[in-house]
C-alpha atoms as a PDB file:
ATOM      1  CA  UNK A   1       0.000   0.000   0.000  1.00  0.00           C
ATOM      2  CA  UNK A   2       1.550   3.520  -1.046  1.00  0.00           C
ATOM      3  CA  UNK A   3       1.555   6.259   1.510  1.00  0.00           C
ATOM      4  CA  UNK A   4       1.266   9.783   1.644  1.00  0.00           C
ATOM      5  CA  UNK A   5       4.422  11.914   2.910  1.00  0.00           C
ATOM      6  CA  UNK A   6       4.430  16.003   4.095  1.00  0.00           C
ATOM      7  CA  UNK A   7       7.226  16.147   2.106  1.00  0.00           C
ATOM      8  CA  UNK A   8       5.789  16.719  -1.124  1.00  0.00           C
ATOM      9  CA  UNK A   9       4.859  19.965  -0.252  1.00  0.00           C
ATOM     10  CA  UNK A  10       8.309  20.792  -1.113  1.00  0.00           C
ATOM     11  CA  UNK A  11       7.703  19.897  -4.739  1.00  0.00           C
ATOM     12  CA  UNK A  12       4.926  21.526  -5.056  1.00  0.00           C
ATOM     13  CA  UNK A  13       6.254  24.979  -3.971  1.00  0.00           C
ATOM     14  CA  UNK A  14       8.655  24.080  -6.377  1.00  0.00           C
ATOM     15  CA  UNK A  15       7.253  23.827  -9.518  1.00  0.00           C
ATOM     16  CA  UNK A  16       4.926  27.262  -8.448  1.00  0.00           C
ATOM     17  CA  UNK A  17       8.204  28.670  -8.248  1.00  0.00           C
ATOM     18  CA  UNK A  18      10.077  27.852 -11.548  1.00  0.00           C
ATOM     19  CA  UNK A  19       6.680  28.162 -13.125  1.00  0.00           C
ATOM     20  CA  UNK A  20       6.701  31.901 -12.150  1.00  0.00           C
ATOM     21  CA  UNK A  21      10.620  32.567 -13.190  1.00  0.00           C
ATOM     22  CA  UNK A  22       9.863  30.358 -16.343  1.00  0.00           C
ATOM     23  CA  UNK A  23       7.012  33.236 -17.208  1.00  0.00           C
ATOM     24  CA  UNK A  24       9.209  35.890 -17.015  1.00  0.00           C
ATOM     25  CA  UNK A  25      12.106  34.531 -19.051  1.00  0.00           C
ATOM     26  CA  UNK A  26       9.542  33.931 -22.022  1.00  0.00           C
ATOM     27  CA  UNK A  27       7.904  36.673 -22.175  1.00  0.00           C
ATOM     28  CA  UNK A  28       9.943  39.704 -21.857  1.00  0.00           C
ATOM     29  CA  UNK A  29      10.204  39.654 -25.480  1.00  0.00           C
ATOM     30  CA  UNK A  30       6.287  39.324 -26.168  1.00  0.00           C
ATOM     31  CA  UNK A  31       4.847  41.602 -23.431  1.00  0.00           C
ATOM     32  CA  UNK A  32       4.818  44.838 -26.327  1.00  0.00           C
ATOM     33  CA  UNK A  33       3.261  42.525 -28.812  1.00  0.00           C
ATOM     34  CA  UNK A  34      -0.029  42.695 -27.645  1.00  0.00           C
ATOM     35  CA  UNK A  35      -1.140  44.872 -30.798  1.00  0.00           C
ATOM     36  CA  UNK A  36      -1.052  42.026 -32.545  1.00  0.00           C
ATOM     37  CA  UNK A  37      -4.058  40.461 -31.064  1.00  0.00           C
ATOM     38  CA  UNK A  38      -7.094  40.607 -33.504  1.00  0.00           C
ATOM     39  CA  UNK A  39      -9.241  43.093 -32.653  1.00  0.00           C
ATOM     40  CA  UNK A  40     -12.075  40.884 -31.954  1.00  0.00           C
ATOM     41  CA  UNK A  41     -14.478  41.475 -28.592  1.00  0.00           C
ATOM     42  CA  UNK A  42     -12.173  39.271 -26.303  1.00  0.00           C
ATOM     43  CA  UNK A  43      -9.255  40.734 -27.596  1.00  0.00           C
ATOM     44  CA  UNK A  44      -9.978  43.843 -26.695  1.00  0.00           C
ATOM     45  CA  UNK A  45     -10.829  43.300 -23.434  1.00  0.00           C
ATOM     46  CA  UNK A  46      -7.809  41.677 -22.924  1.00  0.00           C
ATOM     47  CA  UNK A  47      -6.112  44.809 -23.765  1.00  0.00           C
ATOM     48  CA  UNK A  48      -8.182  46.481 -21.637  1.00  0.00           C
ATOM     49  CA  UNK A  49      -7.388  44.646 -18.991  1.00  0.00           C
ATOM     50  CA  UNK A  50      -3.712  44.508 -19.788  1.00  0.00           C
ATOM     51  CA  UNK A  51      -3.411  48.386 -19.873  1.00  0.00           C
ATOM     52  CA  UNK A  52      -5.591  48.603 -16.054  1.00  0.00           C
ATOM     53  CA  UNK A  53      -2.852  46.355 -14.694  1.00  0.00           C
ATOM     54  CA  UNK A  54       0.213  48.859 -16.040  1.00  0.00           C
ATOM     55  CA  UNK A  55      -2.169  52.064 -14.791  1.00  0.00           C
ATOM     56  CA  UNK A  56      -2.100  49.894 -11.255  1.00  0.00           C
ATOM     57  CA  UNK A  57       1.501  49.366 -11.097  1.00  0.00           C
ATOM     58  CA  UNK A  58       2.121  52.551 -11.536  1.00  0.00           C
ATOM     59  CA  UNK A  59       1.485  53.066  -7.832  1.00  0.00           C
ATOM     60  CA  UNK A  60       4.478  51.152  -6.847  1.00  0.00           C
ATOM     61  CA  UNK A  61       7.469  53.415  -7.555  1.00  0.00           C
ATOM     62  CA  UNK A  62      10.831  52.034  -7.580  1.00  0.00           C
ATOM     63  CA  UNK A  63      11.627  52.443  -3.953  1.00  0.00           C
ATOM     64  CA  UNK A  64       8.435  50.939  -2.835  1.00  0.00           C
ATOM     65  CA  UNK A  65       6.931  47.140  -2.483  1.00  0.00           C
ATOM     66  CA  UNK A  66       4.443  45.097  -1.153  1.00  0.00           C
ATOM     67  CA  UNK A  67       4.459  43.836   2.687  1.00  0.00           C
ATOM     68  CA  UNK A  68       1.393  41.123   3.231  1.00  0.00           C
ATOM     69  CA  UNK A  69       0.137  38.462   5.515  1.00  0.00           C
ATOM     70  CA  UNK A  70      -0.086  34.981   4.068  1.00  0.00           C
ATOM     71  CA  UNK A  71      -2.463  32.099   5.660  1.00  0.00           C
ATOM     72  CA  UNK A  72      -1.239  28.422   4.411  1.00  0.00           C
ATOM     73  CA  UNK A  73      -3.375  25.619   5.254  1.00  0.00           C
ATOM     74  CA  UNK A  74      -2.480  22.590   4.317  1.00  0.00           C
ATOM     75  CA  UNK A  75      -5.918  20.578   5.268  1.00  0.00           C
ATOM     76  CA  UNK A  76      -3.967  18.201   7.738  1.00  0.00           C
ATOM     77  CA  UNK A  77      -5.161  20.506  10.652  1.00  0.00           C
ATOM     78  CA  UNK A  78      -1.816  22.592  10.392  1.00  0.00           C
ATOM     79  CA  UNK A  79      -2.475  26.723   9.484  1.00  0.00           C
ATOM     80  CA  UNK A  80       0.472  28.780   9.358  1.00  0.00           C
ATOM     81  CA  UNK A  81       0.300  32.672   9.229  1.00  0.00           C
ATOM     82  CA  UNK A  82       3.313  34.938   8.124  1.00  0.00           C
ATOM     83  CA  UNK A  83       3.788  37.975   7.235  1.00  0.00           C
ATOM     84  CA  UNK A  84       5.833  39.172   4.293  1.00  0.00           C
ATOM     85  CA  UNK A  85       8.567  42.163   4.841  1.00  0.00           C
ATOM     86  CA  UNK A  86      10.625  43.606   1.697  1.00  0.00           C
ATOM     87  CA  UNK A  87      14.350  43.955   2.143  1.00  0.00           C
ATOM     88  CA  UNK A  88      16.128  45.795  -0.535  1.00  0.00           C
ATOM     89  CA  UNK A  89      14.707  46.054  -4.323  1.00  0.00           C
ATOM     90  CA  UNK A  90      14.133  42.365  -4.098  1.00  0.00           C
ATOM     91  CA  UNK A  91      14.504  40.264  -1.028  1.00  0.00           C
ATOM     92  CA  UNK A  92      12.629  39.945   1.785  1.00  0.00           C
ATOM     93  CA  UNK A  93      11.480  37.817   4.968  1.00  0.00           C
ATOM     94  CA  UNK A  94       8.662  35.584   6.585  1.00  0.00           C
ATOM     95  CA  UNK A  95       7.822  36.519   9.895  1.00  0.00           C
ATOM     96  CA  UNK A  96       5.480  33.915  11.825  1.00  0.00           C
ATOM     97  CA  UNK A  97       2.724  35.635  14.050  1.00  0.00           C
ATOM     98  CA  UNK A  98       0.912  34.193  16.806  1.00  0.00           C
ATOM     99  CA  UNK A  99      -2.737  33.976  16.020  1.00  0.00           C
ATOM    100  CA  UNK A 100      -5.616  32.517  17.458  1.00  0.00           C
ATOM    101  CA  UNK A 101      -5.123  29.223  14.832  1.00  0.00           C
ATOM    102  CA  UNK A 102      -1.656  29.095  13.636  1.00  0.00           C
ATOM    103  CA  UNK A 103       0.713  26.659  14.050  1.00  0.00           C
ATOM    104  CA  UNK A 104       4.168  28.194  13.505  1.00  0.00           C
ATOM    105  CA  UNK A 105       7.724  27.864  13.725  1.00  0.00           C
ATOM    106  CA  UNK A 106      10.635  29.620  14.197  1.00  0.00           C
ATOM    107  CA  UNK A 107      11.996  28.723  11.154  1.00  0.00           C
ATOM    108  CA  UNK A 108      12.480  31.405   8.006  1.00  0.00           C
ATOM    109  CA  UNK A 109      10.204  30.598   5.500  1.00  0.00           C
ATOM    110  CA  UNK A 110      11.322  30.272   1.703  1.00  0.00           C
ATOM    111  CA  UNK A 111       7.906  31.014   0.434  1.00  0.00           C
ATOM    112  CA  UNK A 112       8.049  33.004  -2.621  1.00  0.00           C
ATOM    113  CA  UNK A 113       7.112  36.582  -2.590  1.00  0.00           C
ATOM    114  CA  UNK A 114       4.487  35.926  -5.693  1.00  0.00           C
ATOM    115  CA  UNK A 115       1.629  37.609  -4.416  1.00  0.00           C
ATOM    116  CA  UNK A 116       1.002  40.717  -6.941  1.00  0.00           C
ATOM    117  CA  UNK A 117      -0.115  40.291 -10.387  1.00  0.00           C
ATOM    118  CA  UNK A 118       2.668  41.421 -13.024  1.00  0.00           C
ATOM    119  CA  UNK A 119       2.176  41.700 -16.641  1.00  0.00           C
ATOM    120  CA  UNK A 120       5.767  40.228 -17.265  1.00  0.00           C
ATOM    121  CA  UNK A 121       4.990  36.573 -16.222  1.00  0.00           C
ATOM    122  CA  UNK A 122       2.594  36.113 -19.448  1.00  0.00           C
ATOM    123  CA  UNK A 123       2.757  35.753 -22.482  1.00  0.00           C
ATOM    124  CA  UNK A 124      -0.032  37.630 -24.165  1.00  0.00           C
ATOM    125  CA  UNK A 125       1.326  37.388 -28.031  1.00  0.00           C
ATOM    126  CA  UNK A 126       0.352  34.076 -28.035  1.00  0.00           C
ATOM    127  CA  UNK A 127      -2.924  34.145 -25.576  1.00  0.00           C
ATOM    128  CA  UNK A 128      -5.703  32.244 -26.939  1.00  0.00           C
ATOM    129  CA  UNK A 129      -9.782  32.775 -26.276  1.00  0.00           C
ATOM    130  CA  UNK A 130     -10.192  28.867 -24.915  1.00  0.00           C
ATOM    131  CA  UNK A 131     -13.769  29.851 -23.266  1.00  0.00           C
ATOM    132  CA  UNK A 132     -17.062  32.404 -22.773  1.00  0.00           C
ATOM    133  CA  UNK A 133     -19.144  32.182 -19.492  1.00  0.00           C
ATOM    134  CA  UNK A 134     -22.072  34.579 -19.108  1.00  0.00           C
ATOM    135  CA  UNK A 135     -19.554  37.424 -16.878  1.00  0.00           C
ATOM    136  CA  UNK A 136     -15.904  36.810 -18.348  1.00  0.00           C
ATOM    137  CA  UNK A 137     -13.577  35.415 -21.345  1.00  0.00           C
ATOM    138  CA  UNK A 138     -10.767  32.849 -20.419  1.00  0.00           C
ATOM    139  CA  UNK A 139      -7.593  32.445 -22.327  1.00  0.00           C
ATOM    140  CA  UNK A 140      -5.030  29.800 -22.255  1.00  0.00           C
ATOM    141  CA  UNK A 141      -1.293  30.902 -22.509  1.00  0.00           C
ATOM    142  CA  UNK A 142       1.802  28.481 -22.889  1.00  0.00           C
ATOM    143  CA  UNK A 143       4.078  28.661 -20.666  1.00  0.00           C
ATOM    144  CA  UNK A 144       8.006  28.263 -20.868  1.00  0.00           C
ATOM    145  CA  UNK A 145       9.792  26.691 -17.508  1.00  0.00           C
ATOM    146  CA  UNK A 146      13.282  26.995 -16.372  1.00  0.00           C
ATOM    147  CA  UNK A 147      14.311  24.211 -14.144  1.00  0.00           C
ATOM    148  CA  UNK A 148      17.447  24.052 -11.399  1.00  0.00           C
ATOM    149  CA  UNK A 149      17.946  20.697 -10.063  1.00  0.00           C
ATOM    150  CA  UNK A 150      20.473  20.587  -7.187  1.00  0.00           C
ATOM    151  CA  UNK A 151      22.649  22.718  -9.688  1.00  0.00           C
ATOM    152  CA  UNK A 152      22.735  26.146 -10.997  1.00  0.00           C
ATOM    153  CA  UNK A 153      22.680  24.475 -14.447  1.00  0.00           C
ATOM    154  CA  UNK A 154      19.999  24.407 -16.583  1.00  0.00           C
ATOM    155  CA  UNK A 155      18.231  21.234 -17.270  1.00  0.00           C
ATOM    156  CA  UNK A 156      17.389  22.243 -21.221  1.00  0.00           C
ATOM    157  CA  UNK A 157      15.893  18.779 -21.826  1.00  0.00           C
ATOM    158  CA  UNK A 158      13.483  19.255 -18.472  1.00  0.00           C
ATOM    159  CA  UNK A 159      12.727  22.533 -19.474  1.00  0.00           C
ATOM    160  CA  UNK A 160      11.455  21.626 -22.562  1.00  0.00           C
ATOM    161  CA  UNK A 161       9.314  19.112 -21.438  1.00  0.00           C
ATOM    162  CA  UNK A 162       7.410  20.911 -19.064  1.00  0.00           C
ATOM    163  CA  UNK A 163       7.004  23.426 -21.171  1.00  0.00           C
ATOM    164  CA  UNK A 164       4.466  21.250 -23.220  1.00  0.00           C
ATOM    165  CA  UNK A 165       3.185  19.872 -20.028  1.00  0.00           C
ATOM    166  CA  UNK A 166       1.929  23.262 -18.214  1.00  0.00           C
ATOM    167  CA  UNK A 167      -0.566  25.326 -19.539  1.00  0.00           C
ATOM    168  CA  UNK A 168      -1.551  28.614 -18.255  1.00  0.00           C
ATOM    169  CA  UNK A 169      -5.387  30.509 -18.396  1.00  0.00           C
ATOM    170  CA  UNK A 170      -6.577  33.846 -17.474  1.00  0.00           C
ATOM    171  CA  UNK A 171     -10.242  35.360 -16.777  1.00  0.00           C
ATOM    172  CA  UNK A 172     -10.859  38.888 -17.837  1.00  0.00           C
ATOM    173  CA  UNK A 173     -14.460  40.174 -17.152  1.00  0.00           C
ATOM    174  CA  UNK A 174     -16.541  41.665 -19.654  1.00  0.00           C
ATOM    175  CA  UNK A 175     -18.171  44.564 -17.489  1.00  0.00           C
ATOM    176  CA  UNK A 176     -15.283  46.880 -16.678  1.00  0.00           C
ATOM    177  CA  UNK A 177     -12.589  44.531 -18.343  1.00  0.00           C
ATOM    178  CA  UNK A 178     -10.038  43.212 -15.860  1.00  0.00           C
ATOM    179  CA  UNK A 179      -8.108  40.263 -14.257  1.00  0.00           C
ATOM    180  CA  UNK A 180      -9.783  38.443 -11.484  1.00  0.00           C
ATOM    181  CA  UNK A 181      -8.641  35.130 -11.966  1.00  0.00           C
ATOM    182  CA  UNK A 182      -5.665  32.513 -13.203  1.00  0.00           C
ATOM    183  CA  UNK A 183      -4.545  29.411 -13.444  1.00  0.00           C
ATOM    184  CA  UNK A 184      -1.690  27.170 -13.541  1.00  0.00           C
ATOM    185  CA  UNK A 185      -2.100  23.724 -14.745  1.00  0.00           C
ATOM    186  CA  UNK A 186      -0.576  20.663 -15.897  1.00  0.00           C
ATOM    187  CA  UNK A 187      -2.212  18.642 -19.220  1.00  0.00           C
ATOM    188  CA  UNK A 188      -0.648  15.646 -18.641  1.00  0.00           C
ATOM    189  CA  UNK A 189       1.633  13.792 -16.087  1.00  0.00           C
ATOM    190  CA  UNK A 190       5.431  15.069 -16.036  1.00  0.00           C
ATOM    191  CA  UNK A 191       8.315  13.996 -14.028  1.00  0.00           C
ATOM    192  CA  UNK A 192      10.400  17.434 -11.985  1.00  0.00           C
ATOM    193  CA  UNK A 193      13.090  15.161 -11.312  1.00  0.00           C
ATOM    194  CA  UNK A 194      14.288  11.675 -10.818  1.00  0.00           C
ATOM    195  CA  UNK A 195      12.076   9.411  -9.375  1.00  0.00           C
ATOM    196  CA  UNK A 196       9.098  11.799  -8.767  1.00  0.00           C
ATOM    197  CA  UNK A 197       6.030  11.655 -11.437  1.00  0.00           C
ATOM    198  CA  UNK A 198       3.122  14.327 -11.053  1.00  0.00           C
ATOM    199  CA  UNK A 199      -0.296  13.387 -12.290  1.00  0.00           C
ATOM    200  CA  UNK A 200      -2.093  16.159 -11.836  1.00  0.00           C
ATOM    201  CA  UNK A 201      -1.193  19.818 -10.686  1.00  0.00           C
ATOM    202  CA  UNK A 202      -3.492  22.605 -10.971  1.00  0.00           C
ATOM    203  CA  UNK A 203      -3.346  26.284  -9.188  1.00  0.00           C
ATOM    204  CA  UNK A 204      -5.895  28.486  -8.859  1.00  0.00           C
ATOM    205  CA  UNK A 205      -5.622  32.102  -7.768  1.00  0.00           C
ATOM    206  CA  UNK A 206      -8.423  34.566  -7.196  1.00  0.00           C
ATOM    207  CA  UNK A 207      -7.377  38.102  -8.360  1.00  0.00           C
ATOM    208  CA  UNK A 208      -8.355  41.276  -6.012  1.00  0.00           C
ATOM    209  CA  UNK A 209      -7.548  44.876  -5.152  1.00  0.00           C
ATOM    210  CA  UNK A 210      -4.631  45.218  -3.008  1.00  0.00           C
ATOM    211  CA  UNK A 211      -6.701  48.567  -1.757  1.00  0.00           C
ATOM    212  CA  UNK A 212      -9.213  50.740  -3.325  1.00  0.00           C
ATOM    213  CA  UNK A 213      -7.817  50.898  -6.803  1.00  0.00           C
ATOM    214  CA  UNK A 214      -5.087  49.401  -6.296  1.00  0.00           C
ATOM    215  CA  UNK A 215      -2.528  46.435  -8.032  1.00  0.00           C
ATOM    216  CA  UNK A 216      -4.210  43.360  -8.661  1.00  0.00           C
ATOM    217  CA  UNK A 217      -2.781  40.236  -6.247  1.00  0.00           C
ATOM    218  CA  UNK A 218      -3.626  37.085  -5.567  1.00  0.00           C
ATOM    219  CA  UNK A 219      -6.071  37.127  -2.498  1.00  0.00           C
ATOM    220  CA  UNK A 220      -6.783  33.535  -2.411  1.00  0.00           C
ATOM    221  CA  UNK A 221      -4.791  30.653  -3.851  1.00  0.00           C
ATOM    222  CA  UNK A 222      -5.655  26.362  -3.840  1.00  0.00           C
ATOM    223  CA  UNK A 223      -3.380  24.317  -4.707  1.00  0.00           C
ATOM    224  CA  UNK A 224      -3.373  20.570  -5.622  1.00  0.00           C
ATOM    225  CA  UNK A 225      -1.382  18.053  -6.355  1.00  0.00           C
ATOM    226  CA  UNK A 226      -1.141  14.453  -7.385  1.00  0.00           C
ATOM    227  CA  UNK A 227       1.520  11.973  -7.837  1.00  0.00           C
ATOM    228  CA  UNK A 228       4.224   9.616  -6.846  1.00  0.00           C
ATOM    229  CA  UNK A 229       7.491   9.524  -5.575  1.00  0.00           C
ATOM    230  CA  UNK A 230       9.119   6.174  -6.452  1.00  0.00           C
ATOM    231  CA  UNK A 231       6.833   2.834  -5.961  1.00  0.00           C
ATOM    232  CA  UNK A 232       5.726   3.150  -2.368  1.00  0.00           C
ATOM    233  CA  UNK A 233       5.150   6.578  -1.563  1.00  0.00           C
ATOM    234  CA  UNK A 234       2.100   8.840  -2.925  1.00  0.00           C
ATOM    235  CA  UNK A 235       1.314  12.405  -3.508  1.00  0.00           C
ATOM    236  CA  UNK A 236      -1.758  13.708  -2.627  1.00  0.00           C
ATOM    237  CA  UNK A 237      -1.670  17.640  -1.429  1.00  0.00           C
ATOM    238  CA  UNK A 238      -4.415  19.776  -1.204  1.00  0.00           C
ATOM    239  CA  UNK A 239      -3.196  23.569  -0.014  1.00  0.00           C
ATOM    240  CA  UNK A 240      -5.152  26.658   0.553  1.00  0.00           C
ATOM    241  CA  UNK A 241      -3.284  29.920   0.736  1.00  0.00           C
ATOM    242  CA  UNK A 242      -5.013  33.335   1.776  1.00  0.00           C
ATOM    243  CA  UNK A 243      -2.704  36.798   1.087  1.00  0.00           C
ATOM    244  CA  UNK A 244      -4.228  39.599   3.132  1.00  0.00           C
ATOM    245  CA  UNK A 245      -3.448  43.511   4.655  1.00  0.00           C
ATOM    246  CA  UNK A 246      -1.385  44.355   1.951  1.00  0.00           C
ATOM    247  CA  UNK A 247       0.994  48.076   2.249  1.00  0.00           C
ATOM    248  CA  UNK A 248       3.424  49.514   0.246  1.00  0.00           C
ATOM    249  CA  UNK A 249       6.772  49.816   1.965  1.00  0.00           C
ATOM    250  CA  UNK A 250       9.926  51.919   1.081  1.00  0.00           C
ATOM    251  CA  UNK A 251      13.051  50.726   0.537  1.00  0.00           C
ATOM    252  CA  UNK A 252      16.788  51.270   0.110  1.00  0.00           C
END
């Protein structure tokens, strides 16, 4: 009988993480291509909602980000709460705090600091409409991966793969076009490294107002994962994630 380890949480942090650097690597050369989009009703809100994102940003000036609280729960009765300082132009640090429900450590956290919603991890050039619902329009995106196994060397092969493997969508609304949702998924099962096979990932992250008119971020994430590690032990993670009281901060 397989059985389920903790561990895998691990992985799936992970692959959120080289998903998001992966975004950015790929589409730095696209992001001004977004003219090319047919100008078709979806299209254009896309745009729409592409050019209320950059009027958002502009709020955070270069010697200012975002400090938040994040909730984890990882549905095995264990809640951790942390909240999110900036360091610098890019670094920063998990603080636990004691709340009525948390179960922290004293340990630094090496969550990533993924929170607000920037244009640069998509690739819009090559966004497709996949989907209409009576409120929004969903595209699909490809994504491109970069993937650092125990080394600071590329794994080109790897990177290719999962490339084919994970998918990206976004939901723009059609009143007032904007961002309030995306998702990261997997469209078939992919292996991150030796002896581990993942059968089905999916991330979902609900899109809000930092403040009153504010940057879009991520206000509530689930995450879930299925797989294996070798023959005997099984992955089987379900994680919530809420991102809360978000300020700007200055920095050096």
């Amino acid at each position: 009988m397989k059985k389920n380890i903790h561990k895998t949480k691990a992985y799936l942090g992970y692959l959120v993480a080289i998903t998001t650097i992966g975004f950015a690597h790929y589409s730095q050369a696209n992001i001004n291509n977004v003219a090319d989009l047919s100008k078709t009703q979806p299209n254009l809100a896309l745009e729409e909602a592409i050019t209320d994102v950059k009027k958002r940003l502009t709020q955070i000036k270069p010697n200012m980000r975002l400090s938040y609280i994040k909730e984890k729960n990882d549905n095995d009765g264990k809640i951790q709460t942390y909240k999110f300082t900036p360091v610098g132009v890019s670094g920063g640090k998990w603080t636990g705090l004691k709340t009525k429900h948390s179960n922290n450590n004293v340990s630094g956290k090496i969550w990533d600091n993924d929170a607000l919603l920037s244009l640069k991890d998509f690739d819009f050039a090559n966004a497709k409409l996949k989907l209409e619902t009576d409120n929004s329009w969903i595209f699909t995106l490809p994504t491109f991966v970069k993937i650092n196994v125990n080394s600071e060397k590329t794994d080109e092969k790897k990177t290719t793969e999962l490339s084919k493997v994970l998918h990206a969508e976004l939901e723009v609304t059609k009143k007032d076009p904007h961002f309030s949702s995306y998702r990261l998924y997997s469209i078939s099962a992919f292996s991150p490294e030796f002896s581990v096979k993942i059968t089905k990932f999916n991330m979902y992250n609900i899109l809000s107002e930092a403040w009153t008119d504010g940057p879009l971020v991520t206000s509530s994430q689930t995450e879930d994962v299925e797989g294996s590690m070798g023959f005997l032990i099984s992955i089987d993670e379900y994680t919530t994630v809420l991102n809360s009281e978000f300020k700007l901060v200055e920095v050096n």
